[in-house]
PDB file of N, CA and C in Angstrom:
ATOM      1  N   UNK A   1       0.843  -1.192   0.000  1.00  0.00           N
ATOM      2  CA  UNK A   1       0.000   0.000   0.000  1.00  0.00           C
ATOM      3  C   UNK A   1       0.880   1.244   0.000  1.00  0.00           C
ATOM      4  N   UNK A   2       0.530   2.447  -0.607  1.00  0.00           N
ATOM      5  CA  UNK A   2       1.305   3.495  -0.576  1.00  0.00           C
ATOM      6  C   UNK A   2       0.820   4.159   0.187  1.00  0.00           C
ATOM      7  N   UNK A   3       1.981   4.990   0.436  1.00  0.00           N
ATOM      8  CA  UNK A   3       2.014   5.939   1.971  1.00  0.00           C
ATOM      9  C   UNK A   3       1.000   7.269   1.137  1.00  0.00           C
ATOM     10  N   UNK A   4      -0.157   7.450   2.157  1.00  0.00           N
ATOM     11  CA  UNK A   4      -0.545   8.824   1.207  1.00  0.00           C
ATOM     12  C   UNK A   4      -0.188  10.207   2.172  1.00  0.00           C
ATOM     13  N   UNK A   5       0.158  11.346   1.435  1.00  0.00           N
ATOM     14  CA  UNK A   5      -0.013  12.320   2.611  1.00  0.00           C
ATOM     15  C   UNK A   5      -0.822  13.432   2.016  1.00  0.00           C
ATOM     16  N   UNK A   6      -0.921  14.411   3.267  1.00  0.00           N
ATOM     17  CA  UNK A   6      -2.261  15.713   2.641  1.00  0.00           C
ATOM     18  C   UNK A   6      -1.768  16.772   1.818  1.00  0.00           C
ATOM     19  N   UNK A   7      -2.312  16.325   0.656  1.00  0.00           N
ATOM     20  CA  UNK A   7      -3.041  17.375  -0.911  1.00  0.00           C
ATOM     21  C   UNK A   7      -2.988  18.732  -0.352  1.00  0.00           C
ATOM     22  N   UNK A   8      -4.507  18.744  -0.115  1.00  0.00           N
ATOM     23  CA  UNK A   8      -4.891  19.887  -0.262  1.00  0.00           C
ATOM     24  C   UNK A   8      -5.921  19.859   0.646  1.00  0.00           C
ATOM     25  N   UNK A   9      -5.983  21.454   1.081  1.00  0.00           N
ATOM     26  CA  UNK A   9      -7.496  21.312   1.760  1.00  0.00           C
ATOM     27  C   UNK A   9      -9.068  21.409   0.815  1.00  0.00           C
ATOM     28  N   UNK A  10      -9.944  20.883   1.034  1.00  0.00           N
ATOM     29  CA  UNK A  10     -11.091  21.151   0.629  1.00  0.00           C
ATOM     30  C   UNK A  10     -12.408  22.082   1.228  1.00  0.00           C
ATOM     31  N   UNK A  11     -12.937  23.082   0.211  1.00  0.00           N
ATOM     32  CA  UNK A  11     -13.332  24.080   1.363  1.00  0.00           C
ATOM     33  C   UNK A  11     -14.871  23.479   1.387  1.00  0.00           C
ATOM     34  N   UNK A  12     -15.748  22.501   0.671  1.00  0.00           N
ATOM     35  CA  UNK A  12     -16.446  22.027   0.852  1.00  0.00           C
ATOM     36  C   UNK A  12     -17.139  20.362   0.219  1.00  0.00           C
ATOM     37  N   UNK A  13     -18.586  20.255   0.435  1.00  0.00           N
ATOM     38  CA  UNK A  13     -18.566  18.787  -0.387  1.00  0.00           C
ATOM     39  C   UNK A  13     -18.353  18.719  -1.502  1.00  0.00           C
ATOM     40  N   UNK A  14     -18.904  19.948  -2.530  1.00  0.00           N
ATOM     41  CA  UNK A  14     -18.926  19.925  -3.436  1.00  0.00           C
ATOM     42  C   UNK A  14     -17.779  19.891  -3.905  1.00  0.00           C
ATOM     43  N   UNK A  15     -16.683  20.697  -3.798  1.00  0.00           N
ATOM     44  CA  UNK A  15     -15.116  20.343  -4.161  1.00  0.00           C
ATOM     45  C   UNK A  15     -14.974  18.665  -3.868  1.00  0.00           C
ATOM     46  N   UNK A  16     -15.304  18.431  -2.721  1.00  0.00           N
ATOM     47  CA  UNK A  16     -15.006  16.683  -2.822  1.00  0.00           C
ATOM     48  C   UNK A  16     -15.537  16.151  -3.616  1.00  0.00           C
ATOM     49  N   UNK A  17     -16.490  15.972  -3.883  1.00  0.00           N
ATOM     50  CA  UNK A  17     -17.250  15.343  -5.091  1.00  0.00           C
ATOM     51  C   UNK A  17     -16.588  15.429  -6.654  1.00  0.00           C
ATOM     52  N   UNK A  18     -16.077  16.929  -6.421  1.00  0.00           N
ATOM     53  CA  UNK A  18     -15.875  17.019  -7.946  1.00  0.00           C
ATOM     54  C   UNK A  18     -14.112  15.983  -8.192  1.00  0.00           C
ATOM     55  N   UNK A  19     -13.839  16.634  -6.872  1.00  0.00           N
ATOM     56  CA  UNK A  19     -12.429  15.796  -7.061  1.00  0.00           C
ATOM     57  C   UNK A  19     -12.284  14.400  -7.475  1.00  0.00           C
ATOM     58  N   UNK A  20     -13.273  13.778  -6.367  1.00  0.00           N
ATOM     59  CA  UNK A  20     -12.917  12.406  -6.489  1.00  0.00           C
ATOM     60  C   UNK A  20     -13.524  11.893  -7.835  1.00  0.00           C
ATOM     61  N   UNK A  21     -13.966  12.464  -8.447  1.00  0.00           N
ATOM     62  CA  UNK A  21     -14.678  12.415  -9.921  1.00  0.00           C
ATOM     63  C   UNK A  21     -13.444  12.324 -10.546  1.00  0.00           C
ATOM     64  N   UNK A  22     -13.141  13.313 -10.652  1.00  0.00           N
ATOM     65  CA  UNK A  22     -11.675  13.842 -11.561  1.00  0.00           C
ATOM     66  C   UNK A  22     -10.706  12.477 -11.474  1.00  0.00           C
ATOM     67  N   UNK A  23     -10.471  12.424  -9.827  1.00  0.00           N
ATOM     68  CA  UNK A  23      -8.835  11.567  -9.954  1.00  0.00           C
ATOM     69  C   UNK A  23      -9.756   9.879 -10.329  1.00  0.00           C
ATOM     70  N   UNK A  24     -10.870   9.921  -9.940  1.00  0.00           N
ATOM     71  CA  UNK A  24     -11.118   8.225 -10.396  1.00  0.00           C
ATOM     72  C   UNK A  24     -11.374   8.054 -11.888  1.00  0.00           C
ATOM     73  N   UNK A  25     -11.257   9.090 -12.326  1.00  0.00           N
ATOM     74  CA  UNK A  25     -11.028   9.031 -14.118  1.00  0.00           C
ATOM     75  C   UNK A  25      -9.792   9.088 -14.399  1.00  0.00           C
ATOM     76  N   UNK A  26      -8.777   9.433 -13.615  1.00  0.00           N
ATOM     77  CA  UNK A  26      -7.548   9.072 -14.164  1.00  0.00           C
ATOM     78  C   UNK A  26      -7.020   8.087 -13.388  1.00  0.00           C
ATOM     79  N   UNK A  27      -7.465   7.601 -12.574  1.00  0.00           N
ATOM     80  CA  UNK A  27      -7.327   6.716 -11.655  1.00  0.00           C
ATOM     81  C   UNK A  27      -5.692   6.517 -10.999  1.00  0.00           C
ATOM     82  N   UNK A  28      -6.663   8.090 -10.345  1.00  0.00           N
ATOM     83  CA  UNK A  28      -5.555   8.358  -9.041  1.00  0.00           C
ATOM     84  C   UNK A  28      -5.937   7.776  -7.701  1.00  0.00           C
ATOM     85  N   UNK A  29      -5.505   7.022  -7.485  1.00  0.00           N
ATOM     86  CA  UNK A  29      -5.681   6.885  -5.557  1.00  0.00           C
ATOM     87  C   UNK A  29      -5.625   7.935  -4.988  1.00  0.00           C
ATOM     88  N   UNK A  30      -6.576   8.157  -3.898  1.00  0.00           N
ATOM     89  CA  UNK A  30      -6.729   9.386  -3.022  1.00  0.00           C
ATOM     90  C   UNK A  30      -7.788   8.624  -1.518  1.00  0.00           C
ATOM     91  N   UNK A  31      -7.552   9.722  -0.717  1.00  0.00           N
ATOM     92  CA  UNK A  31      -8.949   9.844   0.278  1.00  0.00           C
ATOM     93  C   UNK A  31      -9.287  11.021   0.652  1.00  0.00           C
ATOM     94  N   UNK A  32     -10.701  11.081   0.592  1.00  0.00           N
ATOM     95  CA  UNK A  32     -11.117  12.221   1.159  1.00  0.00           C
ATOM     96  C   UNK A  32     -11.382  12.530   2.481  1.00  0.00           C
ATOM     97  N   UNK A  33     -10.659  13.407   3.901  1.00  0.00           N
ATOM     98  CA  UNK A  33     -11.228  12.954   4.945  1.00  0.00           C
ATOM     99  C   UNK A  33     -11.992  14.133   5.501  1.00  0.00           C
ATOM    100  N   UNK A  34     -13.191  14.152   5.678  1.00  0.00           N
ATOM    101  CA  UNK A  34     -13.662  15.474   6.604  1.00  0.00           C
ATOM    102  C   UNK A  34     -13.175  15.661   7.711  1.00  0.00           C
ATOM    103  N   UNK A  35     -13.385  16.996   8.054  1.00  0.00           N
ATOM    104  CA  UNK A  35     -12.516  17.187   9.196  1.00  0.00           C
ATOM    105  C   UNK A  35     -14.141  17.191  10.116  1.00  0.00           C
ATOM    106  N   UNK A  36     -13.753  16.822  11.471  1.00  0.00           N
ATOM    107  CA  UNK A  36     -15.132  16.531  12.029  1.00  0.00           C
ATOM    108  C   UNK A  36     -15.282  18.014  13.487  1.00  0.00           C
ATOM    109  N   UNK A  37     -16.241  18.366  13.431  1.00  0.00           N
ATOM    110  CA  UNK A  37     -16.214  19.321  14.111  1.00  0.00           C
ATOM    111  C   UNK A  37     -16.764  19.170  15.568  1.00  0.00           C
ATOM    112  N   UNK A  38     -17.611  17.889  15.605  1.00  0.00           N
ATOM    113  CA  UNK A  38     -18.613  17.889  16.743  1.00  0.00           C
ATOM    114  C   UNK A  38     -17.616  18.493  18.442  1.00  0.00           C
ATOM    115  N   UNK A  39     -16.396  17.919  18.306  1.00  0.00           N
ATOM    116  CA  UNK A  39     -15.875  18.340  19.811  1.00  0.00           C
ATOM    117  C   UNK A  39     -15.995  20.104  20.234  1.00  0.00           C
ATOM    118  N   UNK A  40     -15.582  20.891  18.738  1.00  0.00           N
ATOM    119  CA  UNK A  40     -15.427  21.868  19.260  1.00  0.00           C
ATOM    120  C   UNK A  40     -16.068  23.024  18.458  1.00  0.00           C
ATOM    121  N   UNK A  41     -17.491  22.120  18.040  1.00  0.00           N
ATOM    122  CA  UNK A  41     -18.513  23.157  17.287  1.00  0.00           C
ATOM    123  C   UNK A  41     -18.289  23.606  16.238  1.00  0.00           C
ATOM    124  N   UNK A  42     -17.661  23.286  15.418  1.00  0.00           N
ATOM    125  CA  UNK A  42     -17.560  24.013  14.319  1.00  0.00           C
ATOM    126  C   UNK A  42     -16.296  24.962  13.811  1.00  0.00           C
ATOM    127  N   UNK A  43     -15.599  25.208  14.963  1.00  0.00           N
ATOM    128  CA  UNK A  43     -14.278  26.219  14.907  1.00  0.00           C
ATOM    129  C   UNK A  43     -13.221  25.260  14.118  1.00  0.00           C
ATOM    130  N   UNK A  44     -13.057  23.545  14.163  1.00  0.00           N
ATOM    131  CA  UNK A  44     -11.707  23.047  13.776  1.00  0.00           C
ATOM    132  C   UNK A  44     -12.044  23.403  12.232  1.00  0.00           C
ATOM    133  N   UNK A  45     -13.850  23.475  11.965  1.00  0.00           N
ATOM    134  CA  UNK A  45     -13.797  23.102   9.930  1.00  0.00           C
ATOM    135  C   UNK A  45     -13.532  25.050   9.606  1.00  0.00           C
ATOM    136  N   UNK A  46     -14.183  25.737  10.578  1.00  0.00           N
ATOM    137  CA  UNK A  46     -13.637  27.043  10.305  1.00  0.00           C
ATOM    138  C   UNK A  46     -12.308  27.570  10.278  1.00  0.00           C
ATOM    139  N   UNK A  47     -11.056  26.909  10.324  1.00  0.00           N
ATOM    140  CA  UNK A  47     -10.091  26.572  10.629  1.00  0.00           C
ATOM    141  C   UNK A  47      -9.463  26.216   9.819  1.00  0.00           C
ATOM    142  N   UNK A  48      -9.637  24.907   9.423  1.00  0.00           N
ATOM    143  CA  UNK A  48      -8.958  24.021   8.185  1.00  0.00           C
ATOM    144  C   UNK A  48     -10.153  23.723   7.022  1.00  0.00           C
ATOM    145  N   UNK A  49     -11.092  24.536   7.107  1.00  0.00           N
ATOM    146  CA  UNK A  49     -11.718  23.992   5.742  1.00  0.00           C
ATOM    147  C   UNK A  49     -12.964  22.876   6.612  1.00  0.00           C
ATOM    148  N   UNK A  50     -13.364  22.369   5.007  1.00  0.00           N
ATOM    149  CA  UNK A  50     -14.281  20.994   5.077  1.00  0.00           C
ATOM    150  C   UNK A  50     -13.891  19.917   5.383  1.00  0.00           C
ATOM    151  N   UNK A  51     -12.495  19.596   4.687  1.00  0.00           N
ATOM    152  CA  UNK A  51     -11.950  18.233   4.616  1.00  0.00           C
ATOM    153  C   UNK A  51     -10.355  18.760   3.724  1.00  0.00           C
ATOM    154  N   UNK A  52      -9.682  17.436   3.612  1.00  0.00           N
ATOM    155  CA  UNK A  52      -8.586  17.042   3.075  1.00  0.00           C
ATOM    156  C   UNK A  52      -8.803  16.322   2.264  1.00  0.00           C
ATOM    157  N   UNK A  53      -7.623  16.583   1.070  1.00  0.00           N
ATOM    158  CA  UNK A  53      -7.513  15.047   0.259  1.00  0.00           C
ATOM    159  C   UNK A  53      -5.944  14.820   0.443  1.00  0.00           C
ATOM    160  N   UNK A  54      -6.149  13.386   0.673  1.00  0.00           N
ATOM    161  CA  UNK A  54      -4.890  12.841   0.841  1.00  0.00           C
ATOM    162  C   UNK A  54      -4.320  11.743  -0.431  1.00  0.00           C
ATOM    163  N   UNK A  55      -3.357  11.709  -0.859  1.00  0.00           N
ATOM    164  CA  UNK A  55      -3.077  10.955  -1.907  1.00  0.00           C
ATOM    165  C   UNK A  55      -1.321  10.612  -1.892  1.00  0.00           C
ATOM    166  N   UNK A  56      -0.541   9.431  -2.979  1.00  0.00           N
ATOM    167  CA  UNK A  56       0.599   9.520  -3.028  1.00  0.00           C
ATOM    168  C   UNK A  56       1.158  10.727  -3.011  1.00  0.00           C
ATOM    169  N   UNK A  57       2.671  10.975  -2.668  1.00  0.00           N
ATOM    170  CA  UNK A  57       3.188  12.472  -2.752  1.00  0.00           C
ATOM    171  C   UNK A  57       3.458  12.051  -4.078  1.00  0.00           C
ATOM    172  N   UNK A  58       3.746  11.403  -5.261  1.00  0.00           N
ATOM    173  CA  UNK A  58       4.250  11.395  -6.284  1.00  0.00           C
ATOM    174  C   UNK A  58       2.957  12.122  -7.501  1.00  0.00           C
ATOM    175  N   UNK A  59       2.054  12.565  -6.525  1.00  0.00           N
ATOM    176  CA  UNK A  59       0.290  12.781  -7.923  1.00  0.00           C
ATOM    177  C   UNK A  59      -0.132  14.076  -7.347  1.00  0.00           C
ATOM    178  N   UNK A  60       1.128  14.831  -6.326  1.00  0.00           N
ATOM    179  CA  UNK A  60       0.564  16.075  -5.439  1.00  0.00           C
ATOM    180  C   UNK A  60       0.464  17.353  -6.840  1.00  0.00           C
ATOM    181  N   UNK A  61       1.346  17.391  -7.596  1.00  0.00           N
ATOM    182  CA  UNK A  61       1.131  18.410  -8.811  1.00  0.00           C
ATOM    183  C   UNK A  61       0.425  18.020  -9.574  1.00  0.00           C
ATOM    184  N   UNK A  62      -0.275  16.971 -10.014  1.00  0.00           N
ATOM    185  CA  UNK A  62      -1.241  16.652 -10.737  1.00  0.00           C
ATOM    186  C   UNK A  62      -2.784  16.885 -10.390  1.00  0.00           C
ATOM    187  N   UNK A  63      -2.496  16.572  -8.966  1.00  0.00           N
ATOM    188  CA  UNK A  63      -4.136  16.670  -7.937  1.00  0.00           C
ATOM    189  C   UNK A  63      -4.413  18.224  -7.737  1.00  0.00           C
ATOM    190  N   UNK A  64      -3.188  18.962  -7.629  1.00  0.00           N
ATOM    191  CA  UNK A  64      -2.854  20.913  -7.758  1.00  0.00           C
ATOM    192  C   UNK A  64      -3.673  21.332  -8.549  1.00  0.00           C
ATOM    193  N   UNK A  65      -3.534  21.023 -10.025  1.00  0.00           N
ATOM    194  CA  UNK A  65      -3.346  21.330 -11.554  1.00  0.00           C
ATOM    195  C   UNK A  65      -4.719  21.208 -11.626  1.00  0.00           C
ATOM    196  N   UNK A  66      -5.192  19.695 -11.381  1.00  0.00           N
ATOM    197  CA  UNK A  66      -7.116  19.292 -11.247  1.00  0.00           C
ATOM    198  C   UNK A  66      -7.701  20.235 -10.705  1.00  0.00           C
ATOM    199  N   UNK A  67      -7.104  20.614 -10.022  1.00  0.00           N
ATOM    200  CA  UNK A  67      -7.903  21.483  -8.433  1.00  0.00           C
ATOM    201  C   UNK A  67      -8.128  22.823  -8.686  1.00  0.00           C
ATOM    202  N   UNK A  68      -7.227  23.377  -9.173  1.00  0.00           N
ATOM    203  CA  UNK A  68      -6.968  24.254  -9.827  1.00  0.00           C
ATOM    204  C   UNK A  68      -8.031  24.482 -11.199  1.00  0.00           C
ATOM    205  N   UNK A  69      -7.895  24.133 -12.028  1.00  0.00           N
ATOM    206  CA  UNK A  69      -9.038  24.244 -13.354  1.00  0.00           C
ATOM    207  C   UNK A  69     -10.179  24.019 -12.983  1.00  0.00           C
ATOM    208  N   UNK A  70     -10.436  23.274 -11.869  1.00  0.00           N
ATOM    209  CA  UNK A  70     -12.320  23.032 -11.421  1.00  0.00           C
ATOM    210  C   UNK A  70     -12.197  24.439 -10.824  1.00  0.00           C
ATOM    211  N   UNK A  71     -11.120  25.215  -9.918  1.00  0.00           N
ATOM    212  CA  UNK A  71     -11.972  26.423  -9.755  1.00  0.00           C
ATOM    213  C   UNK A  71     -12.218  27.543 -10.172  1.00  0.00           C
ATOM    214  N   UNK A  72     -11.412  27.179 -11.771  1.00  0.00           N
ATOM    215  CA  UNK A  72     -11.481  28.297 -12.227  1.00  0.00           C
ATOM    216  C   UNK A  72     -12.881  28.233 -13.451  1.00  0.00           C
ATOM    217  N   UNK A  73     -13.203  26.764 -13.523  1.00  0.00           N
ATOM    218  CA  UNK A  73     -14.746  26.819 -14.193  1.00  0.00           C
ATOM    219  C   UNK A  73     -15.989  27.794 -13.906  1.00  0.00           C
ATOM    220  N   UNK A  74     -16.366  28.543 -14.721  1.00  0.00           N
ATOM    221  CA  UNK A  74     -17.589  29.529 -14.644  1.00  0.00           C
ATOM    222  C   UNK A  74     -18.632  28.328 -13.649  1.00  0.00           C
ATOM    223  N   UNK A  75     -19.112  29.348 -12.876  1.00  0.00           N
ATOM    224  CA  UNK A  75     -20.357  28.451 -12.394  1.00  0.00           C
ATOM    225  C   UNK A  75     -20.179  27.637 -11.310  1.00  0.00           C
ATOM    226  N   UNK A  76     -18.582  27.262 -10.525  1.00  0.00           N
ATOM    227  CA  UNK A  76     -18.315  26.822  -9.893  1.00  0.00           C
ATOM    228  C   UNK A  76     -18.302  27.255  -8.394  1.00  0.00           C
ATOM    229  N   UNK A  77     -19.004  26.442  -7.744  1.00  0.00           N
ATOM    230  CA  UNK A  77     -19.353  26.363  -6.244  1.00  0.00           C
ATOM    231  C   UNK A  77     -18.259  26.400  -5.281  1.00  0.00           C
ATOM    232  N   UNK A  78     -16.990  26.543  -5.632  1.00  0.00           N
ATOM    233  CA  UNK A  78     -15.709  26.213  -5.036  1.00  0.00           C
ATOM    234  C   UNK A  78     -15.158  27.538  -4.490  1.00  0.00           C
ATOM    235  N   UNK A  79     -15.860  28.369  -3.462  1.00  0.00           N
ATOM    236  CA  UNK A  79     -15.056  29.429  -3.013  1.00  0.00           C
ATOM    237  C   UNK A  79     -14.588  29.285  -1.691  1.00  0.00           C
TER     238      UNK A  79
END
């Protein structure tokens, strides 16, 4: 199994969704992990975002590059 470490942050679901779309068409290994807020209400996702994606370090400029062009699509939910 390969070691994955953290991408990028994600500022919501919809960025996750679109991602894991993206890399399972090129079939990148990744995970998506939310960050969970219940201990401290809401301040850790105000903080770090929605979630992470974690993936090989060898696909970190490729997963950038993806990430990157979904937010620069008109119409996109990704702020």
């Amino acid at each position: 199994m390969e070691n994955f470490e953290n991408i990028l942050t994600l500022n919501n679901q919809f960025e996750a969704g679109m991602m894991t779309e993206v890399l399972n068409d090129h079939g990148i290994p990744h995970a998506i992990i939310q960050t969970t807020d219940s201990m401290f209400g809401g301040i850790e996702r105000m903080e770090s975002g929605w979630g992470y994606l974690e993936a090989p370090e060898e696909y970190r400029e490729k997963i950038i590059q993806f990430y990157k062009e979904l937010k620069k699509k008109p119409g996109s939910k990704t702020v």
